[in-house]
Protein backbone atom coordinates (compact mmCIF):
# COMPACT_ATOMS: atom_id res chain seq x y z
CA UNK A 1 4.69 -16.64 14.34
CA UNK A 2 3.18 -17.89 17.56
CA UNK A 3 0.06 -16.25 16.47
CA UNK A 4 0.13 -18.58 13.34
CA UNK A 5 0.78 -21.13 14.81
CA UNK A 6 -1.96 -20.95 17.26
CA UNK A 7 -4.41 -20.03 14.52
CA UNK A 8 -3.54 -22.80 11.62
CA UNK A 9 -3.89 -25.01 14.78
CA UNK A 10 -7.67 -23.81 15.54
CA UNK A 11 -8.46 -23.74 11.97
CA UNK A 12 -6.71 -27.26 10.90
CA UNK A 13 -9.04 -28.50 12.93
CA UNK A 14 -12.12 -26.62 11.47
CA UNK A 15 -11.22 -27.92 8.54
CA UNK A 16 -11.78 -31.85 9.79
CA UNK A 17 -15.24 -31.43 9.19
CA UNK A 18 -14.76 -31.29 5.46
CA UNK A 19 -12.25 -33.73 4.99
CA UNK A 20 -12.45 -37.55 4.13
CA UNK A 21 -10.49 -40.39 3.81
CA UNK A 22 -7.46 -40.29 1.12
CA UNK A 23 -7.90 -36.61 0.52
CA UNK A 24 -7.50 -33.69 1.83
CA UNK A 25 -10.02 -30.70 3.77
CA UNK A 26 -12.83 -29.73 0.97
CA UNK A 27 -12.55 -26.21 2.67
CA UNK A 28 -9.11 -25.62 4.19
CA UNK A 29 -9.63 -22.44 6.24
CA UNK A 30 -5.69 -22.21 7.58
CA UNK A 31 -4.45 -21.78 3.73
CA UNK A 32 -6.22 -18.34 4.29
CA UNK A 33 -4.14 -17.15 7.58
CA UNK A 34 -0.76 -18.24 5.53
CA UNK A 35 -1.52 -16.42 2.44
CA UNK A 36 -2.19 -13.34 4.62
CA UNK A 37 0.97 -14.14 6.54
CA UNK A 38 2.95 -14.28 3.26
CA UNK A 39 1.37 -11.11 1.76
CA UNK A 40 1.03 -8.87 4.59
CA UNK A 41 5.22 -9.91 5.87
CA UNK A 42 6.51 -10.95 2.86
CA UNK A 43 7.69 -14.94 1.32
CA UNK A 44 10.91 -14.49 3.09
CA UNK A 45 8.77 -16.03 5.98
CA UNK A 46 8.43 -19.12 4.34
CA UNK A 47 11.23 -20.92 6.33
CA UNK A 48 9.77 -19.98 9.67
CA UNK A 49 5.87 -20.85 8.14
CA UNK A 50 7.49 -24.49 7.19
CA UNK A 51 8.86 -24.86 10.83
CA UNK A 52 5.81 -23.89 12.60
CA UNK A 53 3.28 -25.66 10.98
CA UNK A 54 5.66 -28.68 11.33
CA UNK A 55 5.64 -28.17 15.20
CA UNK A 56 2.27 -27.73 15.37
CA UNK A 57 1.65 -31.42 13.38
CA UNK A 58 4.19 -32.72 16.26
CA UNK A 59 2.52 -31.08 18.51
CA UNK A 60 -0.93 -32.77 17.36
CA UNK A 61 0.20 -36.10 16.92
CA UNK A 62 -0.08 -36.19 13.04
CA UNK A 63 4.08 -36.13 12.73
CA UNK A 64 5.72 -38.76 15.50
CA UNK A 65 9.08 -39.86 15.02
CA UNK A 66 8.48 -43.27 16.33
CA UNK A 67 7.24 -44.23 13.30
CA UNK A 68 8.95 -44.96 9.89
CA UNK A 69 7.13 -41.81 7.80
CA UNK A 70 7.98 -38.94 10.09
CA UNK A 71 9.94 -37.57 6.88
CA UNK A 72 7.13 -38.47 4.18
CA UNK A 73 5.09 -36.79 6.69
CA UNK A 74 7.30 -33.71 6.80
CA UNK A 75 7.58 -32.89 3.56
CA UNK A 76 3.67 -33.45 2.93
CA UNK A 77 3.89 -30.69 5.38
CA UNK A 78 6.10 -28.16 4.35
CA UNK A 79 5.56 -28.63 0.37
CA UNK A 80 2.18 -26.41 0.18
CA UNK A 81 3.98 -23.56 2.31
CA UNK A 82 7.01 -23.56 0.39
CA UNK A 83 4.48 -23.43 -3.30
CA UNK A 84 2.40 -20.81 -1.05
CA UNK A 85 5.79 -18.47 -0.39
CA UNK A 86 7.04 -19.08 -4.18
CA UNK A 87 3.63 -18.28 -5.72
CA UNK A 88 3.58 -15.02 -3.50
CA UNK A 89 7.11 -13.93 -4.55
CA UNK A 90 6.59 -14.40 -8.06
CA UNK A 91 3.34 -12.42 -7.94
CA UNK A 92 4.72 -9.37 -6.71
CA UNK A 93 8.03 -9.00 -9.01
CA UNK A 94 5.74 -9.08 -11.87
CA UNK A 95 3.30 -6.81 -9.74
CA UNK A 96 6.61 -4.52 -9.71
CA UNK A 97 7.60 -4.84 -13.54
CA UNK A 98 4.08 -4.22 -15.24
CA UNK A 99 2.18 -1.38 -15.96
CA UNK A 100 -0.77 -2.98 -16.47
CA UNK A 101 -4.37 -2.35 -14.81
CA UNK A 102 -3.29 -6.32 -13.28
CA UNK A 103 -0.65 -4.85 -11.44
CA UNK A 104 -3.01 -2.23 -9.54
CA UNK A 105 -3.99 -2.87 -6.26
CA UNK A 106 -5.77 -4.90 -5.08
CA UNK A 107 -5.86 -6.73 -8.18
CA UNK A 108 -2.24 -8.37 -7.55
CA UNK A 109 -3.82 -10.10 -3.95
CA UNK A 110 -6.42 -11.39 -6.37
CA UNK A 111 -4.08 -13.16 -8.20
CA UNK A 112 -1.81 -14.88 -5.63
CA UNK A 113 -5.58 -15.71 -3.89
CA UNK A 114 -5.91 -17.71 -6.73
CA UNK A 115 -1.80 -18.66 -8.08
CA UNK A 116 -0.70 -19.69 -4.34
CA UNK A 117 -3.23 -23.07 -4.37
CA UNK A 118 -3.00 -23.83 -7.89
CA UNK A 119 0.72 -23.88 -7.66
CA UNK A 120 0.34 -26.31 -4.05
CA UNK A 121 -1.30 -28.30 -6.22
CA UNK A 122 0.88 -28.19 -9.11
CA UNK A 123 4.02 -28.57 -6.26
CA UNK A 124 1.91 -31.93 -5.48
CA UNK A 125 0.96 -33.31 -8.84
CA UNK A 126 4.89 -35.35 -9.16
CA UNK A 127 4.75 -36.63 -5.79
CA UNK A 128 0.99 -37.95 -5.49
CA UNK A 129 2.14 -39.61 -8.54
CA UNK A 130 5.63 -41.01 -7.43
CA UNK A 131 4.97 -41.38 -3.76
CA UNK A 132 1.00 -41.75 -3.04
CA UNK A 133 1.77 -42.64 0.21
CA UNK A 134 2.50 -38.93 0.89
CA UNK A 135 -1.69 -38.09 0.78
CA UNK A 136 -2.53 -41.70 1.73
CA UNK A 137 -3.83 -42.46 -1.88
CA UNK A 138 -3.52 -45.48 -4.53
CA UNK A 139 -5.76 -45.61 -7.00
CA UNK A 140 -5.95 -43.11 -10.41
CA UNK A 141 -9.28 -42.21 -9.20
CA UNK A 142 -8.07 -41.36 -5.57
CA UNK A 143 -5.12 -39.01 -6.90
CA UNK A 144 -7.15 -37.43 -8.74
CA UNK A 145 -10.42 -36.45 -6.36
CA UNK A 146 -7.44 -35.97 -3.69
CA UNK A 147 -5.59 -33.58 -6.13
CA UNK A 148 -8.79 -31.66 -6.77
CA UNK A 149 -10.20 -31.69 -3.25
CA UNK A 150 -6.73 -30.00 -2.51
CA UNK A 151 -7.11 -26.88 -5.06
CA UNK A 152 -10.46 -26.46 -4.23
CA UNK A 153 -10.40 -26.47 -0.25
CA UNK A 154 -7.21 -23.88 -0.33
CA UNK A 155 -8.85 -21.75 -3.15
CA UNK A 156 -12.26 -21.41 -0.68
CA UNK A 157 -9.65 -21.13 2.59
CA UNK A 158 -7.96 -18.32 0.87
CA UNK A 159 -10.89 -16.29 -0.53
CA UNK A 160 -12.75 -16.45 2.45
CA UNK A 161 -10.33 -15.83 5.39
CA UNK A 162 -7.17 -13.91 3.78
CA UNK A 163 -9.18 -10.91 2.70
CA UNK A 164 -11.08 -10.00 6.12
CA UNK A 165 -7.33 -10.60 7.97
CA UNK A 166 -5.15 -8.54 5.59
CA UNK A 167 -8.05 -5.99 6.13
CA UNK A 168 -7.80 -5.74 9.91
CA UNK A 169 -4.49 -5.77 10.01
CA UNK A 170 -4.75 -2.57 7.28
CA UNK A 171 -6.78 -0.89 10.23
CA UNK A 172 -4.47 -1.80 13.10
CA UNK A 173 -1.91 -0.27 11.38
CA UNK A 174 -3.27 2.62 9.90
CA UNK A 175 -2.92 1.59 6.43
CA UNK A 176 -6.52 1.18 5.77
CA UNK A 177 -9.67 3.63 6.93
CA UNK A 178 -13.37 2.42 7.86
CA UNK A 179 -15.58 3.63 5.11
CA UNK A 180 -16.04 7.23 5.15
CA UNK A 181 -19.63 7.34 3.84
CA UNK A 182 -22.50 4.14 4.27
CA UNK A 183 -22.89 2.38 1.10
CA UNK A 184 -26.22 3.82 -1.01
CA UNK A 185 -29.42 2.37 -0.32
CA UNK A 186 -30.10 2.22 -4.34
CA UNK A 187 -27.20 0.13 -4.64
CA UNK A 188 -27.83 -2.63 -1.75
CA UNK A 189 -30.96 -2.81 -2.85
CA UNK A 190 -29.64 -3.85 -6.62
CA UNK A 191 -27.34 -5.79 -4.80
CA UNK A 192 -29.38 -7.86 -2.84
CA UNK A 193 -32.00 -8.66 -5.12
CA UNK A 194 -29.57 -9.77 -7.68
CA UNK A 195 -27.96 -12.37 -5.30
CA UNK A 196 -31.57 -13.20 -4.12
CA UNK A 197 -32.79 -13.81 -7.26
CA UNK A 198 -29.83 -16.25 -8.50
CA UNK A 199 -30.31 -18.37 -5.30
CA UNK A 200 -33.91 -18.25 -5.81
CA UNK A 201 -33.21 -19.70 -9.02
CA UNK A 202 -31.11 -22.28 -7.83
CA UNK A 203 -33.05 -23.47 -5.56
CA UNK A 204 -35.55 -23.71 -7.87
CA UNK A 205 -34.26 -25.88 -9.65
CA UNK A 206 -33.02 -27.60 -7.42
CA UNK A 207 -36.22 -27.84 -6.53
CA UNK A 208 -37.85 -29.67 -9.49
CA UNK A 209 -34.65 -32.20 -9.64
CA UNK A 210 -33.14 -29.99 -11.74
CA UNK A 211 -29.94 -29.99 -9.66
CA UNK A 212 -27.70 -27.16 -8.33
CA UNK A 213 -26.43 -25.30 -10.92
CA UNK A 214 -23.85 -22.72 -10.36
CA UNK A 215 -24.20 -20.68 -13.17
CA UNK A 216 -26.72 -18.40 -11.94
CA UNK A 217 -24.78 -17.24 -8.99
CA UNK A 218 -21.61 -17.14 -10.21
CA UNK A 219 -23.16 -14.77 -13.06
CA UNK A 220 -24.67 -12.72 -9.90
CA UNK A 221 -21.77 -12.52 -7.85
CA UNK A 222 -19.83 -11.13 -11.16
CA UNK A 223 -22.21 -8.42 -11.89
CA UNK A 224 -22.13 -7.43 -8.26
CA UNK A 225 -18.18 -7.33 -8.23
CA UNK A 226 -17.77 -5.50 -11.34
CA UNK A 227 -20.73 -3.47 -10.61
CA UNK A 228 -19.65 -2.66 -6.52
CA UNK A 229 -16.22 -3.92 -5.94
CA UNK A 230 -14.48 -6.58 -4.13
CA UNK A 231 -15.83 -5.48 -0.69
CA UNK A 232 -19.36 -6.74 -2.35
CA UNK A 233 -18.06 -9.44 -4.16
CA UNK A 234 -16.60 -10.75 -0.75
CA UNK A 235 -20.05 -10.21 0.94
CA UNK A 236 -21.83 -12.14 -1.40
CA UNK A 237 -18.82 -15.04 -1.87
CA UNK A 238 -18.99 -15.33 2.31
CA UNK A 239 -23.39 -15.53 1.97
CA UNK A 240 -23.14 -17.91 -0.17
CA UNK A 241 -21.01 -20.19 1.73
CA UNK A 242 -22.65 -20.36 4.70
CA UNK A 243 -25.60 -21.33 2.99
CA UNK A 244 -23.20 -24.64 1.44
CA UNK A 245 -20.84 -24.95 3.91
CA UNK A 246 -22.95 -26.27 7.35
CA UNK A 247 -24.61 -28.67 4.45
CA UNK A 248 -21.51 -30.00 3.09
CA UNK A 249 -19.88 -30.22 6.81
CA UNK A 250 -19.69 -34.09 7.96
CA UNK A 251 -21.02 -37.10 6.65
CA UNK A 252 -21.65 -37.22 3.06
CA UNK A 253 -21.14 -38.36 -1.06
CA UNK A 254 -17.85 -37.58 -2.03
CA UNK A 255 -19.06 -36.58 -5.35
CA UNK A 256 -21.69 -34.53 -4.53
CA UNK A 257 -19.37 -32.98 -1.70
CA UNK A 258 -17.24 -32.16 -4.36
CA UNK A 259 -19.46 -30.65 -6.61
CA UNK A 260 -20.86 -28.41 -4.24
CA UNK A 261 -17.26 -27.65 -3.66
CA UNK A 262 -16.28 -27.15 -6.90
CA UNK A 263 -19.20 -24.84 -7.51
CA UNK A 264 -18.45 -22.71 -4.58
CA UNK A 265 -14.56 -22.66 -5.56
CA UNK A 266 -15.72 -21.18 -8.86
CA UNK A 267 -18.04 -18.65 -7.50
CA UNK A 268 -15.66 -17.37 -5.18
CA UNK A 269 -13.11 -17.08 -7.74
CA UNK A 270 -14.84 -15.49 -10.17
CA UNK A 271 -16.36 -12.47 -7.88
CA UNK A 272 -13.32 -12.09 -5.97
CA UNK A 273 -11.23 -11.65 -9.54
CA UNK A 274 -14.11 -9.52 -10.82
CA UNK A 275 -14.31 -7.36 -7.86
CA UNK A 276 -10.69 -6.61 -7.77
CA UNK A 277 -10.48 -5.62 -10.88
CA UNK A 278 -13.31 -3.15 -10.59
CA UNK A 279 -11.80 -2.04 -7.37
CA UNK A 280 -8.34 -1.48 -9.56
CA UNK A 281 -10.07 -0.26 -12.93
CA UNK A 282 -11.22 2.61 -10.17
CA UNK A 283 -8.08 3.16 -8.94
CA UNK A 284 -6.46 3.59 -12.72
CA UNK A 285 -9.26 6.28 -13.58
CA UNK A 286 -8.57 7.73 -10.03
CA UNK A 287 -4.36 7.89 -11.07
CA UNK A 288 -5.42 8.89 -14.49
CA UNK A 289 -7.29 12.04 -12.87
CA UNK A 290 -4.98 13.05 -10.52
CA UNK A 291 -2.30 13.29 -13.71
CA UNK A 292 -4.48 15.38 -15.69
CA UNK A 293 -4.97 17.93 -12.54
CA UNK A 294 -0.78 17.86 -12.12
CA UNK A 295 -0.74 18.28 -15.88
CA UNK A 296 -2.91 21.51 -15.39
CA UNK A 297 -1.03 22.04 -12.33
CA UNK A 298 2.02 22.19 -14.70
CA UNK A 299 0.59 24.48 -17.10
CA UNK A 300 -0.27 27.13 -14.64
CA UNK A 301 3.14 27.38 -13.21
CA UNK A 302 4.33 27.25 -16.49
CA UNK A 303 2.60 30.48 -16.85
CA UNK A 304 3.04 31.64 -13.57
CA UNK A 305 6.94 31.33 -13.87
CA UNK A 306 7.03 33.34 -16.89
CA UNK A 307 4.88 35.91 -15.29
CA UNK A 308 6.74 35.93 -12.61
CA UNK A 309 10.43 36.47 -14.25
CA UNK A 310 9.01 39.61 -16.33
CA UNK A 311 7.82 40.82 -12.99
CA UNK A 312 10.92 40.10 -11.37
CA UNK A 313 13.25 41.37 -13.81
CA UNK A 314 11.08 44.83 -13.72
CA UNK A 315 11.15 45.05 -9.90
CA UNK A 316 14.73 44.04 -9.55
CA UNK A 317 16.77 47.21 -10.35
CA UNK A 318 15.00 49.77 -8.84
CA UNK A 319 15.14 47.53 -6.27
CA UNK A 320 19.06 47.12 -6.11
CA UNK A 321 19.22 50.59 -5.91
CA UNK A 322 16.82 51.33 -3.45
CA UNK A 323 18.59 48.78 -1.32
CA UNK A 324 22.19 50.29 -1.96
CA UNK A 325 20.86 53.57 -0.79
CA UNK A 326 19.14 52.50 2.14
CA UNK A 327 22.82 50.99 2.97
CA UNK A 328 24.19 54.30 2.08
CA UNK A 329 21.63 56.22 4.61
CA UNK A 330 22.20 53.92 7.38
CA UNK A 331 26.00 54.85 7.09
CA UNK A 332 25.52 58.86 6.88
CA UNK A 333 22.88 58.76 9.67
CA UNK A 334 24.95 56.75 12.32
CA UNK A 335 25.62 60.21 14.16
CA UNK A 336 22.47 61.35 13.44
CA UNK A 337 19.46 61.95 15.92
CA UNK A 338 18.62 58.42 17.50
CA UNK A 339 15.08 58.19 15.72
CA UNK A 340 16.56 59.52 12.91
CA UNK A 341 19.34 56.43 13.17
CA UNK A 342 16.76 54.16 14.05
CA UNK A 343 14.64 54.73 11.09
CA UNK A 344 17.33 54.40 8.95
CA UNK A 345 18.56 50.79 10.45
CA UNK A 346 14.77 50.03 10.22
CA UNK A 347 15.00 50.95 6.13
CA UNK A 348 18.03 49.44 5.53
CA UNK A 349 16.87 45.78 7.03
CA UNK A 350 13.64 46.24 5.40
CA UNK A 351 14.84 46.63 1.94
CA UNK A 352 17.74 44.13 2.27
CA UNK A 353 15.24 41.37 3.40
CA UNK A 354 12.94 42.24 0.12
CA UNK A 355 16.07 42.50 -1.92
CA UNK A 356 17.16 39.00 -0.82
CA UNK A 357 13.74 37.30 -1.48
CA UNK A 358 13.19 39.26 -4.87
CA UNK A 359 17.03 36.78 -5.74
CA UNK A 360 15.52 34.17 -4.04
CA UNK A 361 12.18 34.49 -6.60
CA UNK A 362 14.22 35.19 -9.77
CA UNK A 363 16.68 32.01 -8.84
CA UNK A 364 13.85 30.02 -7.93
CA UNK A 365 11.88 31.12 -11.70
CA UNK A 366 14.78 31.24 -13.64
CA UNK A 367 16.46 28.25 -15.76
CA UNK A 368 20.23 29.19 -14.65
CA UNK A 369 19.95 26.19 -11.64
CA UNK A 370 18.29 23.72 -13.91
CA UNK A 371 21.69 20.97 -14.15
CA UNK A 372 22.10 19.05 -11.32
CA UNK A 373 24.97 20.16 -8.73
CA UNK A 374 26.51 19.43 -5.55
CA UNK A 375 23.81 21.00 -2.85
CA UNK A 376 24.69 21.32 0.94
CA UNK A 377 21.27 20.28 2.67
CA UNK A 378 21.82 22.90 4.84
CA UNK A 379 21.12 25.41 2.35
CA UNK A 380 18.41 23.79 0.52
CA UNK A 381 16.56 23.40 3.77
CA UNK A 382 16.81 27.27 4.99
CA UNK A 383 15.13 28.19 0.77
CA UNK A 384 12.47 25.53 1.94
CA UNK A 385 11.94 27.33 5.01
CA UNK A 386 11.80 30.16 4.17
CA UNK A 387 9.22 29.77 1.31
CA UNK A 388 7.01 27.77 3.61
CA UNK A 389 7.42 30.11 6.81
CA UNK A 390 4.79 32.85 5.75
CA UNK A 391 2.15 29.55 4.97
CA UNK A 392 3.33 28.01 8.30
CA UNK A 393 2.47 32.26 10.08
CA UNK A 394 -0.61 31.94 9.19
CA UNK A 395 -1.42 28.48 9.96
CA UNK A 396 0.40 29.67 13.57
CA UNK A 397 2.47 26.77 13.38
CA UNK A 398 6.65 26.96 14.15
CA UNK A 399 8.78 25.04 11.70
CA UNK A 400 11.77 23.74 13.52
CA UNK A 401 14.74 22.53 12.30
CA UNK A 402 17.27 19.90 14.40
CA UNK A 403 21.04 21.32 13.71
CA UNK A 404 22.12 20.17 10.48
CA UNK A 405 25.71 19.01 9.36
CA UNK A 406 27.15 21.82 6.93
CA UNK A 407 29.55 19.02 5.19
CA UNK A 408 26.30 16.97 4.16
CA UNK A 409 25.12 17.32 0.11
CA UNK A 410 23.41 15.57 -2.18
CA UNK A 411 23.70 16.07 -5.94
CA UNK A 412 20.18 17.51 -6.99
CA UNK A 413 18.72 19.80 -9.39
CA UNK A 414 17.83 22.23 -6.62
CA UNK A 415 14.31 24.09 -7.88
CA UNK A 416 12.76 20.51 -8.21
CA UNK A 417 13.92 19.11 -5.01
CA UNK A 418 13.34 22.50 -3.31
CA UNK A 419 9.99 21.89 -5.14
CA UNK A 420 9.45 18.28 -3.59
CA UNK A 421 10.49 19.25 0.06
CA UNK A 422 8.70 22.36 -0.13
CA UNK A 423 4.86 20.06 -0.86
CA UNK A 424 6.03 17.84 1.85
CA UNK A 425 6.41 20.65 4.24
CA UNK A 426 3.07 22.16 3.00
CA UNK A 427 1.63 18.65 3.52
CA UNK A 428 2.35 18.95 7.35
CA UNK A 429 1.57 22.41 8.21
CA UNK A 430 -1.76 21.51 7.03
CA UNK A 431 -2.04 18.34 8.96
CA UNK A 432 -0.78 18.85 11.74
CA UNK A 433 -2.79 19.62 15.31
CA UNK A 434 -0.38 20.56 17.54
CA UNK A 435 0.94 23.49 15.64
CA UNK A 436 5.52 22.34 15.41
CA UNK A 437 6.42 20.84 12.54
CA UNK A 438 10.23 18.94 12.86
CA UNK A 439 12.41 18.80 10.30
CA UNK A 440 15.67 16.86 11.01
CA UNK A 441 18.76 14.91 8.93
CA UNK A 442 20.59 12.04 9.75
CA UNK A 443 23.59 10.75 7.56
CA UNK A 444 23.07 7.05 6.73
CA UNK A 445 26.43 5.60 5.35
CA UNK A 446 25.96 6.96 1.65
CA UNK A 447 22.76 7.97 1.76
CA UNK A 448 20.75 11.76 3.45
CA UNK A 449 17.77 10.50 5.34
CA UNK A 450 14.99 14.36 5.44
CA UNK A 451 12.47 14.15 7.61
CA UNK A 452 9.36 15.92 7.70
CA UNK A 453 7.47 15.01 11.08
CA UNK A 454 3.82 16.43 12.82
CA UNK A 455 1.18 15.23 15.07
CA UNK A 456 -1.93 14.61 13.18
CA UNK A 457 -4.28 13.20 16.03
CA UNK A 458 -7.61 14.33 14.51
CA UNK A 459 -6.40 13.03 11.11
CA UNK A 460 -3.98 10.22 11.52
CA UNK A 461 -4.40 8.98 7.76
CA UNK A 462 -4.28 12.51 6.27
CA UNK A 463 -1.24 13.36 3.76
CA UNK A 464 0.18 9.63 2.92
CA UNK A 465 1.17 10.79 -0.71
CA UNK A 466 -2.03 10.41 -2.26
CA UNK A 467 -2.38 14.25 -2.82
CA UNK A 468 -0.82 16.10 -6.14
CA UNK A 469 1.68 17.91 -3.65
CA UNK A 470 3.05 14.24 -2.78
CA UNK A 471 2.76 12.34 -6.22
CA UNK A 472 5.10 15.01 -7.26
CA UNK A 473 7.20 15.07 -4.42
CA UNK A 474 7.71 10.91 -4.70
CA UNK A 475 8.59 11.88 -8.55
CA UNK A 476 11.08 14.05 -7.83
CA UNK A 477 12.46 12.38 -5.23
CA UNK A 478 12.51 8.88 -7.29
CA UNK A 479 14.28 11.19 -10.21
CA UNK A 480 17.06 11.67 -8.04
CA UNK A 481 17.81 7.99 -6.82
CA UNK A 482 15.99 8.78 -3.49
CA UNK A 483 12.56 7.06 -2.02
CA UNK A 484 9.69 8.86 0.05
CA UNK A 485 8.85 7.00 2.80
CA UNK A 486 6.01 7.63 5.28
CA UNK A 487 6.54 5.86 8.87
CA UNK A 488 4.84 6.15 12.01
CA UNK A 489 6.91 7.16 14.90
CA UNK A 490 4.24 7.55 17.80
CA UNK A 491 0.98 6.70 18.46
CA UNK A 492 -0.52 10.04 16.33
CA UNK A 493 3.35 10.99 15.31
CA UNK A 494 3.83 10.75 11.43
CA UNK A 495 6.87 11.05 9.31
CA UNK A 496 7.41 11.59 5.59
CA UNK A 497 11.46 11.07 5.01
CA UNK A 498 13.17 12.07 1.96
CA UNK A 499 16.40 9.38 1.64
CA UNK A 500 18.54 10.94 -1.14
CA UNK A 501 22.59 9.57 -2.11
CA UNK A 502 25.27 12.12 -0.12
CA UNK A 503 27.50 13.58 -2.36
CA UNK A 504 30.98 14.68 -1.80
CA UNK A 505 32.25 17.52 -0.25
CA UNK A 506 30.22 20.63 -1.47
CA UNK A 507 33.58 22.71 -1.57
């Protein structure tokens, strides 16, 4: 919070240079540090927003409480935060709810980008109305250009500076990745001359008293969103605004301040909704493609399972029996020469161990586990194991497990959730660089807390559940009443941790 504060401060008083008398900032640049507050930490933030930027308007002189107003004044502050934190919790629950290609990243940020002003402004509409003295305005005329100056300096603060700031934060945290591959020449080249020839147009025009016409770049910015994504849509937005914004800055008409303005807002709200949407129409196709390779997935191990149950059932009794007599040599030879003991031991072990994995195979194939029951962790984790260990040999990496409690259970179906921890497991043999994978369990009042941790310094983004392996994992998990959650625990330490409700005792 002391980082907002210190940055609405800097940028509040950017913003002078496009404001006037009885309305507000015609570009407000702080609107886009407390949308990105808001997103990135959530609207339950909003109290602690409303009390900093209130200290920082004390701070600056614009709040005193020698005079009369210091509540008016107040409220004029805290009303836009409080629409900003509303307008950010509303977009989200319906993000949650749909299914839609709206509620697809990024596309929801698009749409509190644009919600969060229009509903300051709509939070403002009763009380420039009822109390004008709130935003220093009288006349029908004034409300309105003060009203309008409002929505379109947040809308240009937002789309300009949230983006860029949610971004870097993305990359501090490891959320987000540079881009792996520089963007083709063929298609900055289409770029470019698209958004050269619309302002080339304009200022044309322009040009021959024509006036400034948005139209052509707003159509230009549109074909470059939906055409390259919001990452070029923002490019072209912030181009075209420095090109207005040093002209606008100072003295000048309001009207044709506003215009510009208005132009500008539309632009920027037009390719910034375009390119999300292309950004989460790509995304959709991208989900829709990783489904149909699970769905294939599924059909092979359909197929495989069968195969593998006729196999197992064929191998099984011979099997039994070659196991029973290996038991039965090991007894007869225990007086026997020592290599010829030995040997036996050796037989006996041997065909135990491939006796116990052939049950483990049919159990694991079969359909007689397929109701949910009461599961001690302990077990599930040593089938896990031991279906990953001859992956994690080869790999040379050790799979070690912190001592579990034998009292803790869950209720699971255990094939699928033997499935999920089993990809999870396989996700971090693969990952890591340091060749130990950890798995340990903690007991969480009424809840199992799995986790899966390695040290992935060469690939610190690798294996965050965008893989089949994971999607089904989270499935599974989310079928159970669990979550997957991936944490950072060290600089290059990741985490994947299964949280699943304990059940009750597994006797």
């Amino acid at each position: 919070m002391l980082g907002y504060g210190a940055a609405f401060w800097a940028l509040h008083h950017l913003a002078a240079l496009w404001s006037g008398t009885g309305y507000y900032s015609l570009w407000f640049p702080a609107a886009g540090v407390r949308l990105a507050l808001f997103w990135r930490f959530g609207a339950r933030l909003t109290a602690a927003a409303v009390a900093t930027e209130i200290l920082v308007q004390i701070l600056g002189g614009v709040i005193a409480f020698d005079r009369p107003d210091w509540p008016t004044e107040m409220m004029r502050v805290a009303n836009p935060v409080i629409a900003y934190g509303v307008a950010v919790a509303l977009v989200r629950a319906l993000a949650r709810r749909s299914r839609s290609s709206l509620a697809t990243a990024p596309m929801p940020l698009g749409l509190a980008s644009v919600a969060a002003p229009l509903n300051a402004v709509l939070v403002a509409v009763p009380w420039a109305l009822l109390r004008p003295e709130i935003t220093n305005v009288r006349s029908a005329r004034e409300i309105i250009a003060s009203l309008t100056a409002f929505g379109v300096g947040d809308l240009l603060g937002v789309l300009l500076v949230a983006p860029p700031l949610l971004y870097a934060a993305d990359l501090i945290k490891g959320r987000a990745s540079l881009p792996r591959h520089s963007p083709r020449p063929a298609a900055v080249a289409e770029a470019v001359c698209v958004l050269a020839a619309s302002l080339g147009l304009v200022a044309t025009l322009a040009a021959i008293d024509l006036g400034l016409p948005a139209t052509p770049v707003l159509l230009a910015i549109a074909w470059i969103g939906l055409r390259f994504g919001r990452a070029a849509a923002w490019g072209s937005i912030v181009v075209t605004a420095v090109l207005v914004l040093p002209e606008t800055a100072g003295a000048m008409a309001l009207d044709a301040r506003l215009a510009l303005h208005m132009s500008l807002a539309a632009v920027a709200v037009v390719g910034y909704l375009a390119g999300s949407f292309a950004d989460a129409e790509a995304r959709a196709v991208a989900a829709v493609a990783r489904r149909d390779r699970m769905l294939f997935q599924a059909e092979r191990l359909k197929t495989l399972r069968a195969m593998s149950v006729a196999v197992i059932h064929e191998i099984s009794q011979p099997l039994s029996t070659l196991s029973i007599e290996a038991r039965h040599l090991a007894d007869i030879s225990r007086d026997a020469d020592p290599e010829i003991r030995d040997t036996a031991v050796l037989i006996e072990r041997k065909a135990d161990t491939l006796a116990t994995l052939v049950r483990r195979l049919r159990r694991f194939g079969g359909r007689a586990v397929d109701e949910p029951s009461v599961l001690p962790v302990a077990v599930l984790l040593d089938s896990v194991v031991a279906l990953a260990r001859p992956e994690a040999a080869v790999a040379g990496v050790s799979i070690d497990i912190a001592p579990v409690d034998p009292d803790l259970a869950v209720m699971a179906q255990e094939v699928e959730l033997a499935q999920a921890l089993f990809n999870l497991v396989r996700n971090a043999i693969q990952a890591c660089d340091d060749h130990r994978v950890g798995i340990s369990v903690t007991c969480q009042d009424d809840s199992v807390a799995i986790a899966i941790a390695n040290h992935c310094v060469d690939h610190p983004l690798a294996y965050q559940g965008m893989g089949v392996g994971s999607l089904i994992a989270r499935t599974i998990v989310g079928a159970h009443g669990g979550r997957l959650s991936r944490v950072r625990t060290g600089p290059a330490d990741i985490a994947h941790i299964v949280t699943l409700p304990r059940a009750g005792d597994p006797a």
